[in-house]
Protein backbone atom coordinates (compact mmCIF):
# COMPACT_ATOMS: atom_id res chain seq x y z
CA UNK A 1 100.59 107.70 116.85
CA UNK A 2 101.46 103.95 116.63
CA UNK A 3 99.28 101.84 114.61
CA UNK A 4 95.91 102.82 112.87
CA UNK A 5 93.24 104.86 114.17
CA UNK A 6 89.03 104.87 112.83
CA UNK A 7 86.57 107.27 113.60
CA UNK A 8 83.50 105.11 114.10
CA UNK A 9 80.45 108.04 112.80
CA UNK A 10 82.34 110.67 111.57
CA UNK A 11 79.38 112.20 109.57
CA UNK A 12 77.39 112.08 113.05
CA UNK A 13 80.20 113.14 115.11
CA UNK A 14 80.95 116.46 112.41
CA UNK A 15 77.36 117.40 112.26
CA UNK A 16 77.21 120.01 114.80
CA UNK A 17 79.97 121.52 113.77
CA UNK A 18 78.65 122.44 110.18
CA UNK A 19 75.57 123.57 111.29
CA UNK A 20 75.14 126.83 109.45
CA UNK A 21 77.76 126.67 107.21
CA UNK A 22 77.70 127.26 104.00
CA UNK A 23 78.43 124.69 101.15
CA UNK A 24 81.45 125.71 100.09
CA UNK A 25 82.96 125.85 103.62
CA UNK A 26 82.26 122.43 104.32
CA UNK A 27 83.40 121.47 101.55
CA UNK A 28 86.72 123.34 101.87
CA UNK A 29 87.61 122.05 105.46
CA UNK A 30 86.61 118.31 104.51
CA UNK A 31 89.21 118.80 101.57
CA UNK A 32 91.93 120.45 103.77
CA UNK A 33 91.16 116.70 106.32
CA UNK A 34 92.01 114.94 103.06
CA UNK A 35 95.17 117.21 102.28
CA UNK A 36 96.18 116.89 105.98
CA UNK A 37 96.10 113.12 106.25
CA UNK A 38 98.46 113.02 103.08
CA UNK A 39 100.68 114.85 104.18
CA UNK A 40 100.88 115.09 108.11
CA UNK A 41 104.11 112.84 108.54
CA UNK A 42 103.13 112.54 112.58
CA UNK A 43 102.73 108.89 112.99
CA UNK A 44 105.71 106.96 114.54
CA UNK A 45 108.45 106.13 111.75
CA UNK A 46 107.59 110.15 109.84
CA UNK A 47 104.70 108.31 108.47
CA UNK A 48 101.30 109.92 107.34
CA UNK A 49 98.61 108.74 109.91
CA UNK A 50 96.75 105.30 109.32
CA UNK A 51 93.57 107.01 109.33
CA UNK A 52 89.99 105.37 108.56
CA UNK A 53 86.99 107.78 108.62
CA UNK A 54 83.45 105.42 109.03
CA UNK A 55 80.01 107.53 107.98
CA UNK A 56 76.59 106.96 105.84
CA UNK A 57 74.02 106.45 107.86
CA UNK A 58 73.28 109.93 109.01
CA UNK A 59 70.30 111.31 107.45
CA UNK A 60 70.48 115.09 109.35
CA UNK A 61 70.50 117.85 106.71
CA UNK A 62 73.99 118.33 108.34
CA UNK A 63 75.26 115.15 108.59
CA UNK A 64 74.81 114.16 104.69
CA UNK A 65 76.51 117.52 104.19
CA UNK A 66 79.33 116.29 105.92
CA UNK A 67 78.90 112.99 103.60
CA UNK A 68 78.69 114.53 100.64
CA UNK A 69 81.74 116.96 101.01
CA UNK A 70 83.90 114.45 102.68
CA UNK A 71 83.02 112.04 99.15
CA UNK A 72 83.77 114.94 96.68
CA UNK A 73 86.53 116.13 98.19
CA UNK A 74 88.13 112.90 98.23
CA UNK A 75 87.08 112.31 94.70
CA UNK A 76 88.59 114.77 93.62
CA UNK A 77 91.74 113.71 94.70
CA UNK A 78 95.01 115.74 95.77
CA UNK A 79 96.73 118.65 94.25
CA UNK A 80 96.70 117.98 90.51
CA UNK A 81 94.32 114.86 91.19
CA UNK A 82 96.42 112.40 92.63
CA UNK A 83 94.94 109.60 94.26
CA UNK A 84 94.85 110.44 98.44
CA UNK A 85 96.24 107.20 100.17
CA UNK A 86 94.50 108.51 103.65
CA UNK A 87 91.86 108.36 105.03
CA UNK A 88 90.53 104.93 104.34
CA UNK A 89 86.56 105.98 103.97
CA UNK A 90 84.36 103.34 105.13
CA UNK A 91 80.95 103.85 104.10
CA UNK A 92 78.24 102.14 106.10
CA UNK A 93 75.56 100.53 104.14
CA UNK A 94 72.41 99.94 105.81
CA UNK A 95 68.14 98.77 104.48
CA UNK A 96 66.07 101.71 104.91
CA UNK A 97 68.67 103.95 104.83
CA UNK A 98 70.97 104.28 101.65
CA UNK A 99 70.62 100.82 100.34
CA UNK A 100 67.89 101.26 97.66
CA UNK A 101 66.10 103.79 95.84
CA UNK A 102 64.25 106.03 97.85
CA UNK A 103 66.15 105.35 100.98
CA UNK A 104 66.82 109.07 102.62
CA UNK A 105 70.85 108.82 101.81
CA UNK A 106 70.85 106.46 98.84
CA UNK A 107 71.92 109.25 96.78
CA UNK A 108 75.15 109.29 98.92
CA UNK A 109 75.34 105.92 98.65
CA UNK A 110 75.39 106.45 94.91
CA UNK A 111 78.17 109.16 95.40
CA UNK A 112 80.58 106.69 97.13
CA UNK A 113 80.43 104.18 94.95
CA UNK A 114 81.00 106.96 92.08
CA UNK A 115 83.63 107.71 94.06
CA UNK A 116 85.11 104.29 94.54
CA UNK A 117 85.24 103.63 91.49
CA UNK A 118 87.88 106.43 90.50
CA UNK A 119 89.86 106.33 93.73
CA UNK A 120 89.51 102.71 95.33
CA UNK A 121 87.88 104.56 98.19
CA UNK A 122 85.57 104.38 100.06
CA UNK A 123 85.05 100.77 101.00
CA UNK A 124 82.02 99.55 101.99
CA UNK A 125 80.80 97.86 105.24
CA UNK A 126 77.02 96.50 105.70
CA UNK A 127 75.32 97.06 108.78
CA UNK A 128 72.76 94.07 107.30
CA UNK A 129 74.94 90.86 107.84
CA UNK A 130 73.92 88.23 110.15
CA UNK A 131 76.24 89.49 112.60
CA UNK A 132 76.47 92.67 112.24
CA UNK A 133 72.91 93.46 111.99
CA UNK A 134 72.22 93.09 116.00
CA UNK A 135 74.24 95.88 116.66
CA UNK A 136 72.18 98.51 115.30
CA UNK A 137 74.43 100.51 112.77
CA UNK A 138 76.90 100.46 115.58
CA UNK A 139 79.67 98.58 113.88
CA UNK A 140 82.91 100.36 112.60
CA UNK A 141 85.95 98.91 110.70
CA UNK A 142 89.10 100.40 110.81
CA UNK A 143 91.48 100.13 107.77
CA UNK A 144 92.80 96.80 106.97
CA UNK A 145 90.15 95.53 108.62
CA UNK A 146 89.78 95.36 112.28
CA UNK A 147 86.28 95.34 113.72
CA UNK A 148 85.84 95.73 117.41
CA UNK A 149 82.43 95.55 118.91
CA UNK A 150 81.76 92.85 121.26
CA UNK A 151 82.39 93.76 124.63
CA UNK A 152 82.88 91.67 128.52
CA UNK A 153 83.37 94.17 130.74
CA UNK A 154 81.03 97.31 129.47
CA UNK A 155 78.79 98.88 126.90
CA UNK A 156 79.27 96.97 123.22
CA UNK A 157 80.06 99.58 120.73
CA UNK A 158 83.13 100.74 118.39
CA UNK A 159 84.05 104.53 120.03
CA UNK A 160 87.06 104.59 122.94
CA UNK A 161 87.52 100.67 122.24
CA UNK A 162 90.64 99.41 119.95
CA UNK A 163 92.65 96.32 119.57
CA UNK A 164 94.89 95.74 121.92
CA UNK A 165 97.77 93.25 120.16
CA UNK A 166 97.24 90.35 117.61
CA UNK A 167 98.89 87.50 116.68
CA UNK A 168 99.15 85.65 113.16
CA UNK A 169 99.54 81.93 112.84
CA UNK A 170 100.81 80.21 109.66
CA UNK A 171 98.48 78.03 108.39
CA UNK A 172 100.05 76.89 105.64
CA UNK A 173 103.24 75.90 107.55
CA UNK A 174 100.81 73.70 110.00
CA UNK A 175 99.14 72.10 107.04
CA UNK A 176 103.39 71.43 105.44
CA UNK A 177 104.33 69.83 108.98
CA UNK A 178 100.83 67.61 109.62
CA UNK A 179 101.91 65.62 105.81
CA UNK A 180 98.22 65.33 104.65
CA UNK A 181 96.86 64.21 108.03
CA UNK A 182 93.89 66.31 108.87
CA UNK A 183 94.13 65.08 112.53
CA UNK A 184 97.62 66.13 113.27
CA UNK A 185 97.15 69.39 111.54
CA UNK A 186 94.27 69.88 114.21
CA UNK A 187 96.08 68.59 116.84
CA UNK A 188 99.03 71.22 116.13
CA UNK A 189 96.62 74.53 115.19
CA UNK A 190 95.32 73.73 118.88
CA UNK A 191 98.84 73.60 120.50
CA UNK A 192 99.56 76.48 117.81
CA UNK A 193 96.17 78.71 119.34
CA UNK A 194 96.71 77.58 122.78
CA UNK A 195 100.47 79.03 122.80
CA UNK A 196 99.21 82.65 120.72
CA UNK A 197 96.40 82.97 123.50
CA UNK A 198 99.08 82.78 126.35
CA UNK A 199 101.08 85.14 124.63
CA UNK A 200 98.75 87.25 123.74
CA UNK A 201 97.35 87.38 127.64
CA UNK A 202 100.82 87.88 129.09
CA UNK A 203 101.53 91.01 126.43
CA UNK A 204 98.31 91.80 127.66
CA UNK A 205 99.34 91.63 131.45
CA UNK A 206 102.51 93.92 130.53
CA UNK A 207 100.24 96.34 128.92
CA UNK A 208 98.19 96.54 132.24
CA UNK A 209 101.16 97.95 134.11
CA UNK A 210 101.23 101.09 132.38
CA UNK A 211 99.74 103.83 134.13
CA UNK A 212 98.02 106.80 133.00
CA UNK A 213 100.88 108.94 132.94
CA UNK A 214 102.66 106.95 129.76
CA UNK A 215 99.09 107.65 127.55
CA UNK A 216 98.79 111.23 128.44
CA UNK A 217 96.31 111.97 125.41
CA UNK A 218 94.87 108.24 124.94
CA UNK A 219 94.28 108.05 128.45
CA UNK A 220 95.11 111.23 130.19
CA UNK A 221 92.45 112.93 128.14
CA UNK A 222 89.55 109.90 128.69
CA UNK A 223 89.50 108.86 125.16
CA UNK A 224 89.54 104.98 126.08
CA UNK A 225 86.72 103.30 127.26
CA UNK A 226 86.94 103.78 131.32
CA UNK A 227 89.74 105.45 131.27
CA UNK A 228 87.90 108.81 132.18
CA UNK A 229 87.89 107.68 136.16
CA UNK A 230 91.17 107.04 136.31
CA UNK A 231 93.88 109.13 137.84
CA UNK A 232 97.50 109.99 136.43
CA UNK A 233 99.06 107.25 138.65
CA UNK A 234 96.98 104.95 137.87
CA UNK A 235 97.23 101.53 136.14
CA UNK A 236 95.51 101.31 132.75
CA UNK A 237 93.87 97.82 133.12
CA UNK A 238 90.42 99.30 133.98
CA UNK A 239 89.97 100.87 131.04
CA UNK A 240 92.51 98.50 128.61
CA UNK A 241 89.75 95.36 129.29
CA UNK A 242 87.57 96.93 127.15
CA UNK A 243 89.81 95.99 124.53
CA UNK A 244 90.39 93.36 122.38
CA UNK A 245 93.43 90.40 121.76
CA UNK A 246 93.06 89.13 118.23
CA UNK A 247 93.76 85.81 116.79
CA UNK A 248 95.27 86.04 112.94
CA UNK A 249 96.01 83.69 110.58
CA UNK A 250 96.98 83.50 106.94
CA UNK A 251 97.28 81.33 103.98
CA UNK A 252 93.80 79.28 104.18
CA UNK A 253 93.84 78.68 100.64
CA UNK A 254 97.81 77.09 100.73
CA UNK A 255 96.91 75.02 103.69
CA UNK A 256 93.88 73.28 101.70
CA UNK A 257 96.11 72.76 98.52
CA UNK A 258 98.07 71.14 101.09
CA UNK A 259 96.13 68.97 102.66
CA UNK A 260 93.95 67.88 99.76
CA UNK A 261 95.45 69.43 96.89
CA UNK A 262 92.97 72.00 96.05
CA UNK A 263 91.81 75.12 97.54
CA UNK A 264 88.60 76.61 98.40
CA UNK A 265 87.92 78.34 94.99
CA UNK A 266 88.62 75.00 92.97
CA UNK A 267 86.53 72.40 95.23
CA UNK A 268 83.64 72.04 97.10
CA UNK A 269 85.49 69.40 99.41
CA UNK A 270 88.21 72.35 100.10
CA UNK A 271 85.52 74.55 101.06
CA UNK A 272 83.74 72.41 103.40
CA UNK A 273 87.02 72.03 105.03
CA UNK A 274 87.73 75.36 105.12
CA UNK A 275 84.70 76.49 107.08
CA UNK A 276 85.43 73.19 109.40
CA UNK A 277 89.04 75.00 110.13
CA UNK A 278 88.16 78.81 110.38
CA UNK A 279 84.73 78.19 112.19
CA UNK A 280 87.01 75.62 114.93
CA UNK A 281 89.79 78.07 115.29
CA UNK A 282 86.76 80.74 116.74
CA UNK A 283 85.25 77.79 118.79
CA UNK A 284 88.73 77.96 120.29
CA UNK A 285 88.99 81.90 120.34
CA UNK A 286 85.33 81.79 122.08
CA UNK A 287 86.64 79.54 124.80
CA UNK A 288 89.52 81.45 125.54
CA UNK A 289 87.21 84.57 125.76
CA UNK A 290 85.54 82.27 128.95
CA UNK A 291 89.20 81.29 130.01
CA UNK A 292 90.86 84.54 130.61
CA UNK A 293 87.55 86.91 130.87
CA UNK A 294 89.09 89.17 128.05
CA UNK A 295 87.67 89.64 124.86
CA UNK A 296 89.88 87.46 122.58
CA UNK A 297 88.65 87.19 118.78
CA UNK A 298 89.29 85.82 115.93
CA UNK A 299 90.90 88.44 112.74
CA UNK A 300 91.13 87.28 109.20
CA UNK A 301 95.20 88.72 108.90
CA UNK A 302 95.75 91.13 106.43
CA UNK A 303 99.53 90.34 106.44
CA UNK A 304 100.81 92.94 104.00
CA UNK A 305 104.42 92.14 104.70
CA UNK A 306 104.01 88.66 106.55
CA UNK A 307 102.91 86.46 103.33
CA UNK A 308 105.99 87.10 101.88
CA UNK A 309 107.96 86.30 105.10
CA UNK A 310 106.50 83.42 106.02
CA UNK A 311 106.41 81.68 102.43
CA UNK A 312 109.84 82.44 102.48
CA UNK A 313 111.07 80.94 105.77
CA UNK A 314 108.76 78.09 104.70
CA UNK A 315 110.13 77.68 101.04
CA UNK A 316 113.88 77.51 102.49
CA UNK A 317 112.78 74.36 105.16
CA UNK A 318 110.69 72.40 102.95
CA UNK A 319 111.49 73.32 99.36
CA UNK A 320 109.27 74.20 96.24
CA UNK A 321 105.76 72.54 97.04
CA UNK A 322 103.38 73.13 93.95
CA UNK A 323 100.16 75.40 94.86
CA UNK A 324 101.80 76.33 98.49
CA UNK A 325 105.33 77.47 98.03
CA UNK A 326 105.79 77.59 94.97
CA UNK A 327 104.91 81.71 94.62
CA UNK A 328 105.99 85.19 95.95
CA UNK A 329 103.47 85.13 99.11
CA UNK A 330 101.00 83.16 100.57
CA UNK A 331 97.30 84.26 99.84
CA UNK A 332 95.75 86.69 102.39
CA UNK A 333 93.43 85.50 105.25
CA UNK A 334 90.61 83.57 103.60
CA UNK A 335 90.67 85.00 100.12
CA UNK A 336 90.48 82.74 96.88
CA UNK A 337 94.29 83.08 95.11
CA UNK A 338 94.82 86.54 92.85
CA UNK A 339 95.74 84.91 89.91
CA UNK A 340 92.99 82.04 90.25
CA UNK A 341 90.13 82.73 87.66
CA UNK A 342 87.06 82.60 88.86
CA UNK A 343 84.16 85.48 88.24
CA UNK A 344 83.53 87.83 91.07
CA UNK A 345 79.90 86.41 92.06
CA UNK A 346 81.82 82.96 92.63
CA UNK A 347 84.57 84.40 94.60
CA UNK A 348 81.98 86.13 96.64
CA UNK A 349 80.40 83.16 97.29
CA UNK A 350 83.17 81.28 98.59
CA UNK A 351 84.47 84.06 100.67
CA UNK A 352 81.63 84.97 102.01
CA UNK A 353 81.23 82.56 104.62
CA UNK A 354 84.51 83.15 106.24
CA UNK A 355 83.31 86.96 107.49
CA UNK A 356 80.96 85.40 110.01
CA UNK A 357 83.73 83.42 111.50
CA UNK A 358 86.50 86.41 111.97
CA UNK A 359 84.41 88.76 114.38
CA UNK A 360 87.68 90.68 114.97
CA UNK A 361 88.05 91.85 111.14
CA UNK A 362 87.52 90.34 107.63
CA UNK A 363 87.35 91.97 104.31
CA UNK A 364 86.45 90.63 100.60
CA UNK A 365 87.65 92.30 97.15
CA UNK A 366 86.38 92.03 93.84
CA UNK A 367 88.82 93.24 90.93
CA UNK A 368 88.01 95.06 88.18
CA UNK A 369 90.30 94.86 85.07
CA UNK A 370 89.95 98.76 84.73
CA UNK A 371 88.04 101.39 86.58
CA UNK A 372 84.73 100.70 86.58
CA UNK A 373 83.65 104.85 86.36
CA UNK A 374 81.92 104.72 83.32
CA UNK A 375 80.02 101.30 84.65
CA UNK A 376 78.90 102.00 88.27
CA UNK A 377 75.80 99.81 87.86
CA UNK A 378 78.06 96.70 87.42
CA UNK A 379 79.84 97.91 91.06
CA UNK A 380 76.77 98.38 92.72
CA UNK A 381 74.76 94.89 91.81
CA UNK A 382 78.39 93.31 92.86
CA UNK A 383 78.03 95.13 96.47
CA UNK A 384 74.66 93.94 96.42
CA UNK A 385 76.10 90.38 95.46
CA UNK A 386 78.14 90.59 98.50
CA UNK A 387 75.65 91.51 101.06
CA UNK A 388 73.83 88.61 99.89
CA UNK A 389 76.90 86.57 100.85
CA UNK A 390 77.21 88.01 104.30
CA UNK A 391 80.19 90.17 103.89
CA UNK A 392 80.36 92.36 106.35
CA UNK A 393 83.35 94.57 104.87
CA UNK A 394 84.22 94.97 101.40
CA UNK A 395 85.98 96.94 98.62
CA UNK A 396 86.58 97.19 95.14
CA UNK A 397 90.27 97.29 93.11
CA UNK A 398 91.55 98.28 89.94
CA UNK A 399 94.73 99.59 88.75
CA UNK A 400 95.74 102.90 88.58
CA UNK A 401 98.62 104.79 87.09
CA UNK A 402 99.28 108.25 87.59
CA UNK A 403 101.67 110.85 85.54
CA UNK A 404 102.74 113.39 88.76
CA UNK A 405 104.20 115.92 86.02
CA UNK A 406 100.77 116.27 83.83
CA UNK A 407 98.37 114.63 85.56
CA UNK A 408 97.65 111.70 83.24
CA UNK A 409 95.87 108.77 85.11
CA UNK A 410 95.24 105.39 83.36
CA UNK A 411 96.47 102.20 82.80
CA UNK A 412 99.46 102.29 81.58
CA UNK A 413 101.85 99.57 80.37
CA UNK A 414 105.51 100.75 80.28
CA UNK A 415 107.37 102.37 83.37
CA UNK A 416 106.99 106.01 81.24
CA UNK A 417 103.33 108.67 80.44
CA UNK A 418 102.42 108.35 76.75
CA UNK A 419 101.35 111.83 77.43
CA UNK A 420 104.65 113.51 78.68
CA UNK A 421 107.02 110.37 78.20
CA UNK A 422 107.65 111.15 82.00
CA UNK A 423 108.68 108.29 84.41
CA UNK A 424 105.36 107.57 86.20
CA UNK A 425 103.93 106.42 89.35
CA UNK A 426 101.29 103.22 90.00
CA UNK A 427 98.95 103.17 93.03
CA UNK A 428 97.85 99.92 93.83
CA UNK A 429 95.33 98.55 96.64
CA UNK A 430 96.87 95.71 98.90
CA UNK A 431 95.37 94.37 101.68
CA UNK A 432 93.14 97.49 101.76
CA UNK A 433 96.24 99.55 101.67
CA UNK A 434 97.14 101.92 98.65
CA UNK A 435 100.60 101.54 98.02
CA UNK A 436 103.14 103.37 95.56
């Protein structure tokens, strides 16, 4: 397995197989999924697979079971209770269906948010947004982020579809180089896009000369979109055009500071601008979608390792630059700065705008100082906030430390339990990613 892999209606897709089963044995197999994706190491590098499991809008007796087992098992974490890095659960929130009281699955909407709230997971995606909401409840996110739905060259929906390659461009560096001229920053993000879409097309065009033989399973088996009428000898490019090529970038809030010394979060000037720079870079990504007849789109990068690189690369050529280089990373995607204060409605607000722009993946965190278990109201009238805001994918974060010799979990401020005076281990959500 290279890369990360979504099931796009898992509770759907499960449903037949429960029927009849007891409680308990659903229950048990959704727990031994959870153990499994902990501790499978079968993803290329011995690594546990990047799994993301999307689900909540079933209302069949069977598929809430599936649902509601898949929720408790996860809550109730791993062996002792640690907290299970895989599978990112993304639970699809939809009117009429588990958004309010008496919608038929808003008690399972209740249950993830429960279960959020203990274990970071699931995150939550809204099937409501302005545009996500023409797609029916069809949408799916996988992981980090990465939506796929639009669709050229065949039926627009999420299963047998995947991103093909993306590309990330450094904003901030752009915004360094142009010296506080807002026309030669545009006039180098367009030589900037125009070189990622070339590259993108001609990794693309190498991709296309792989034949069905090298993807025994992926294609072999039909799993991709078209690729069920091809034949072993076959090139893949049929089937890989259902795909996507996705446009990153990074750092939005650096290359505002910048520009015009503030970012999005501390001005309503750096906002405006802000829109004016994500909302041009997918005009571009539109009209290379007409250009090479593929579907190219636009992905708000979630650049786990890259905002350190780049700021660092950057840093060395142009020195310390107060509010751009002047810090371990640059900020991810569109989001407001970590350590900038500003209340979770506001940040909402301002990063809300942004999902509508990055059709090929976007997400939006609020933090909470501690977990928020013993306060779920608070994290459902902030996921409520952030429909309102058309966000289209979103999750919650709070620390967590975890004692793996008596099972302690807390916050905890020295490197040792206060329970067992053990040495101790934190879990922490980046980028949607739970890291130790």
């Amino acid at each position: 397995m290279f890369g990360g892999q979504s099931f796009g209606f898992f509770d759907t897709d499960m449903a037949d197989f429960v029927e009849g089963a007891e409680e308990n044995e659903v229950f048990q197999a959704m727990e031994a999924l959870v153990y499994n994706l902990n501790s499978m190491h079968s993803r290329a590098g011995a690594q546990v697979p990047f799994s993301s499991l999307n689900l909540g809008l079933d209302t069949s007796e069977n598929g809430r079971k599936v649902t509601r087992n898949l929720l408790k098992a996860y809550g109730n974490g791993l062996g002792r209770g640690e907290n299970p890095i895989f599978p990112n659960v993304i639970f699809r929130v939809k009117r009429g269906v588990n958004l309010d009281p008496g919608d038929p699955n808003y008690d399972l909407f209740q249950q993830a948010i429960s279960v959020a709230a203990k274990r970071l997971n699931p995150t939550f995606s809204f099937m409501d947004t302005t545009y996500n909401r023409d797609y029916g409840g069809q949408v799916a996110y996988m992981g980090c982020r990465t939506r796929v739905i639009a669709n050229r060259h065949g039926e627009e929906i999420t299963t047998g579809r995947g991103n093909l390659s993306f590309t990330t461009i450094n904003l901030p560096r752009l915004a360094i180089k142009a010296e506080r001229n807002i026309d030669k920053f545009y006039q180098m993000l367009d030589d900037m896009m125009n070189l990622v879409a070339e590259q993108l097309y001609h990794r693309y065009r190498v991709q296309c000369n792989l034949r069905v033989r090298d993807l025994p399973f992926l294609m072999g088996q039909g799993l991709y979109m078209g690729s069920d009428k091809l034949k072993k000898d076959d090139r893949i490019e049929p089937a890989i055009k259902n795909g996507t090529l996705a446009i990153g970038f990074i750092g939005l809030a650096e290359t505002l500071t910048s520009l015009i010394g503030k970012h999005h979060g501390e001005s309503e000037e750096a906002q405006k601008l802000g829109q004016e720079i994500i909302g041009y870079m997918r005009k571009r990504v539109d009209e290379y979608c007409d250009k090479y007849d593929l579907n190219f789109s636009l992905i708000a990068t979630p650049a786990e390792g890259l905002s350190g690189r780049f700021i660092r690369i950057d840093r060395k050529e142009y020195g310390i630059i107060p509010g751009v280089t002047d810090k371990a990373y640059y900020t991810n995607s569109f989001h407001v700065p970590v350590g900038y204060p500003i209340s979770a409605f506001d940040k909402m607000r301002v990063e809300g705008p942004y999902h509508k722009f990055t059709n090929g993946g976007h997400i939006s965190y609020v933090e909470f100082e501690s977990s928020p278990v013993h306060n779920l109201q608070a994290v459902e009238d902030v996921l409520h906030h952030m429909l309102a805001c058309d966000c289209g994918y979103v999750g919650i974060n709070f620390p967590i430390d975890y004692c793996e010799d008596c099972g302690y979990t807390g916050i905890i401020d020295t490197d040792y339990c206060p329970v067992c005076e053990k040495k101790l281990t934190q879990i922490r959500q980046r980028a949607n990613c739970c890291t130790e």
